[in-house]
C-alpha atoms as a PDB file:
ATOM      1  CA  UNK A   1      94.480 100.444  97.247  1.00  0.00           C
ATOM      2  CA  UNK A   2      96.503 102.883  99.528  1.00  0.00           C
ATOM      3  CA  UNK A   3      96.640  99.688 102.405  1.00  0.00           C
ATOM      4  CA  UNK A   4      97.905  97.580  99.608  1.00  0.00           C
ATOM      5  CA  UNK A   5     100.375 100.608  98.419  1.00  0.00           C
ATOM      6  CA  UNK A   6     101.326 101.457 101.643  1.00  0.00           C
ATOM      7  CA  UNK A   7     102.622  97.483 102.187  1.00  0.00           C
ATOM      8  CA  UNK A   8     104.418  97.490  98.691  1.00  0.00           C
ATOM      9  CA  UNK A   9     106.131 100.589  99.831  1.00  0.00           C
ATOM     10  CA  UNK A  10     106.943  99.198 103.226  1.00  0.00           C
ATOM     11  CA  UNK A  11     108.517  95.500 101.388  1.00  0.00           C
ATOM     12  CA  UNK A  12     110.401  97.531  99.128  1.00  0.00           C
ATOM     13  CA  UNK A  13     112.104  99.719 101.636  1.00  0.00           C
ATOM     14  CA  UNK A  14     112.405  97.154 104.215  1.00  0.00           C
ATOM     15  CA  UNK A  15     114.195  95.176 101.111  1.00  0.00           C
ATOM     16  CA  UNK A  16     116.403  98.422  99.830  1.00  0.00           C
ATOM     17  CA  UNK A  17     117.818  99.134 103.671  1.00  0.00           C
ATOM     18  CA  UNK A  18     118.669  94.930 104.431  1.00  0.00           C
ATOM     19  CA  UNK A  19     120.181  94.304 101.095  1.00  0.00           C
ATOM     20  CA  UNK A  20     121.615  97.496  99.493  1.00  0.00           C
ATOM     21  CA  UNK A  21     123.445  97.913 102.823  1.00  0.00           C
ATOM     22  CA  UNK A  22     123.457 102.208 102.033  1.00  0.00           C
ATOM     23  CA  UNK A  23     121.911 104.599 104.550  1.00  0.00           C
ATOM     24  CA  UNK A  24     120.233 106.685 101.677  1.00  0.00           C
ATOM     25  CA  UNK A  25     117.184 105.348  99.847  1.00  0.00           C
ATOM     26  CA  UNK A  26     114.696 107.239  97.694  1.00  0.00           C
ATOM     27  CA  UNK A  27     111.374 106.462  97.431  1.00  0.00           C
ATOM     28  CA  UNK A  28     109.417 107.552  93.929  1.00  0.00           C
ATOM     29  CA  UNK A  29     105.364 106.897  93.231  1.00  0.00           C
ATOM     30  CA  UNK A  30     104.651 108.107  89.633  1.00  0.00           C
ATOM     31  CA  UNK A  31     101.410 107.158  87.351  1.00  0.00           C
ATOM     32  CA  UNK A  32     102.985 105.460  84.005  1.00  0.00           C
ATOM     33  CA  UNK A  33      98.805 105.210  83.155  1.00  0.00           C
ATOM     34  CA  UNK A  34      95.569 106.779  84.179  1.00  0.00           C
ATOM     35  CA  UNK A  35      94.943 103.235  85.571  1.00  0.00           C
ATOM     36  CA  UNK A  36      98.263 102.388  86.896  1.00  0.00           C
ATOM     37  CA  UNK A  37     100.183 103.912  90.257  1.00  0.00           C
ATOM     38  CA  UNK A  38     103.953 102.678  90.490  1.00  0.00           C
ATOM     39  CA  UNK A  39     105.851 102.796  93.550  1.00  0.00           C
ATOM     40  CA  UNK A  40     109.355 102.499  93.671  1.00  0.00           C
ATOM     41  CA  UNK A  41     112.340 102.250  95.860  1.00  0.00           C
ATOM     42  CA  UNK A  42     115.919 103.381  94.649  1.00  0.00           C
ATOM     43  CA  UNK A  43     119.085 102.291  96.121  1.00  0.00           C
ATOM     44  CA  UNK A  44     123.100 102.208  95.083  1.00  0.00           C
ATOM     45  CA  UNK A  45     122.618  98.711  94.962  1.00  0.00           C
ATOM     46  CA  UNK A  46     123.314  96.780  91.949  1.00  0.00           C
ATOM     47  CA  UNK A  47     122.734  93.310  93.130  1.00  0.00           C
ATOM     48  CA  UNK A  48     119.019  92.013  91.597  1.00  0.00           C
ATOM     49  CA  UNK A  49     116.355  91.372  93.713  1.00  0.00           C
ATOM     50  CA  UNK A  50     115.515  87.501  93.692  1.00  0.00           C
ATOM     51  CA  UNK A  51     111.488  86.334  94.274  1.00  0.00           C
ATOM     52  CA  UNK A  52     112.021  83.386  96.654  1.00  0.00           C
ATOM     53  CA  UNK A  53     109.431  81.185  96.865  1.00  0.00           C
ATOM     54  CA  UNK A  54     111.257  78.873  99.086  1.00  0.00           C
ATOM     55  CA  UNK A  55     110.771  78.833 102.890  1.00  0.00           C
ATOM     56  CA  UNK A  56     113.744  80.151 104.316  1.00  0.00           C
ATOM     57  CA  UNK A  57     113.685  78.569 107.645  1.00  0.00           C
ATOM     58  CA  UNK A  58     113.698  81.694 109.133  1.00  0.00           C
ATOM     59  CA  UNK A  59     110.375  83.007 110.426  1.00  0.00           C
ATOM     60  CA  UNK A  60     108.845  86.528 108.694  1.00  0.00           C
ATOM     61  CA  UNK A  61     111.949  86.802 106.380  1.00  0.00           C
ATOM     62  CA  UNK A  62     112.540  86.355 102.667  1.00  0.00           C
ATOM     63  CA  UNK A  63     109.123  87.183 101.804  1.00  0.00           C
ATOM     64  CA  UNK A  64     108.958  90.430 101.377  1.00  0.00           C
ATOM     65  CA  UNK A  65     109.077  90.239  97.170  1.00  0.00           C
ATOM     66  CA  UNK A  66     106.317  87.441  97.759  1.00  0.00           C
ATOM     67  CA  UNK A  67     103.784  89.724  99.212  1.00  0.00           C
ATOM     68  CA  UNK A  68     105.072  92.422  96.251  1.00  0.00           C
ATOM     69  CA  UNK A  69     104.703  90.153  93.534  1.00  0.00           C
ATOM     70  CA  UNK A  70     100.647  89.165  95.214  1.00  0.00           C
ATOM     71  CA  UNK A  71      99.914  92.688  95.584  1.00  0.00           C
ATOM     72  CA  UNK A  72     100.667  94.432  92.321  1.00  0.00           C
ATOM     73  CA  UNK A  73      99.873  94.194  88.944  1.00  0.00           C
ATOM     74  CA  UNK A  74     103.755  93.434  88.092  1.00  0.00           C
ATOM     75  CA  UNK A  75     106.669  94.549  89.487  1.00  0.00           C
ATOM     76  CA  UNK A  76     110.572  94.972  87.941  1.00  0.00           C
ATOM     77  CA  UNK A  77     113.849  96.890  88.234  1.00  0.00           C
ATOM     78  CA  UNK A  78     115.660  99.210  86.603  1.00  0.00           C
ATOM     79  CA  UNK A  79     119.436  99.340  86.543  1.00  0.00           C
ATOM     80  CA  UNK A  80     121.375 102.557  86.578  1.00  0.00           C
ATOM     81  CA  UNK A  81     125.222 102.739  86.452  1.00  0.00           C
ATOM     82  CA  UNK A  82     124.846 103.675  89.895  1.00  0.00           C
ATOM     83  CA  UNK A  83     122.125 101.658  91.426  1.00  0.00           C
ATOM     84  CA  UNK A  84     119.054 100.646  91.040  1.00  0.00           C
ATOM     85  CA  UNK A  85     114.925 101.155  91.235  1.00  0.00           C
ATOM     86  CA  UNK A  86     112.613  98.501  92.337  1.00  0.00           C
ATOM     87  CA  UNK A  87     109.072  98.794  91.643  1.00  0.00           C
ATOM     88  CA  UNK A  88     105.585  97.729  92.142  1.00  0.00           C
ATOM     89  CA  UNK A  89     102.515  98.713  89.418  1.00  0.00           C
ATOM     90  CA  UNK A  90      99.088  98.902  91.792  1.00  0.00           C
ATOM     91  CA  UNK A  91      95.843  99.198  89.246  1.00  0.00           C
ATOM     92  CA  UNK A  92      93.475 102.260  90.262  1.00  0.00           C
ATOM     93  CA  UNK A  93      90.247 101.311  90.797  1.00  0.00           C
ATOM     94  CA  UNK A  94      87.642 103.522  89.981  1.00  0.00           C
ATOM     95  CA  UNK A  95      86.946 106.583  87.527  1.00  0.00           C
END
C-alpha cells in the first residue's frame, strides 16, 4: 500500500502545482475508517479536476487522475470558499 500511496500522493500534487497555478499546497492523510487511509491534496484552486480518459497527444501527461482513479478505492473533492481538497481512499490491508 505505501508504493501505491506514495504514487496517489505524487498525481495529486503533481496535479495541485500544474493546475491550481499557487505556490502553496497542503498535503493531508487522515483514516475516515479502520480500513480506509485518505490522502489528500489542498489547493486555492476552485476549478474541478476532470478524469480524462482521452489520449492527449501529449506523451506522460493528462493521466495523472487515471492512475488515481486505478489505484484507490474512490477518489473526490471537496470545495471550500477558498479552494479546494482532492483526495484518494487506499483500503488497508491487513489486521
Amino acid at each position: 500500500m505505501a508504493e501505491d500511496a506514495g504514487t496517489v500522493v505524487s498525481e495529486l500534487v503533481a496535479n495541485s502545482i500544474e493546475h491550481a497555478g499557487w505556490g502553496a499546497i497542503r498535503v493531508v492523510v487522515g483514516r475516515p475508517t479502520a480500513n480506509m487511509v485518505r490522502l489528500g491534496v489542498v489547493d486555492r484552486s476552485k476549478v474541478l479536476p476532470i478524469l480524462r480518459t482521452e489520449f492527449t497527444g501529449v506523451p506522460l501527461r493528462g493521466r495523472g487522475l487515471v492512475i488515481v482513479d486505478r489505484l484507490t478505492a474512490r477518489w473526490g473533492t471537496e470545495l471550500y470558499p477558498w479552494g479546494k481538497q482532492v483526495w484518494g481512499e487506499l483500503w488497508v490491508e491487513g489486521r
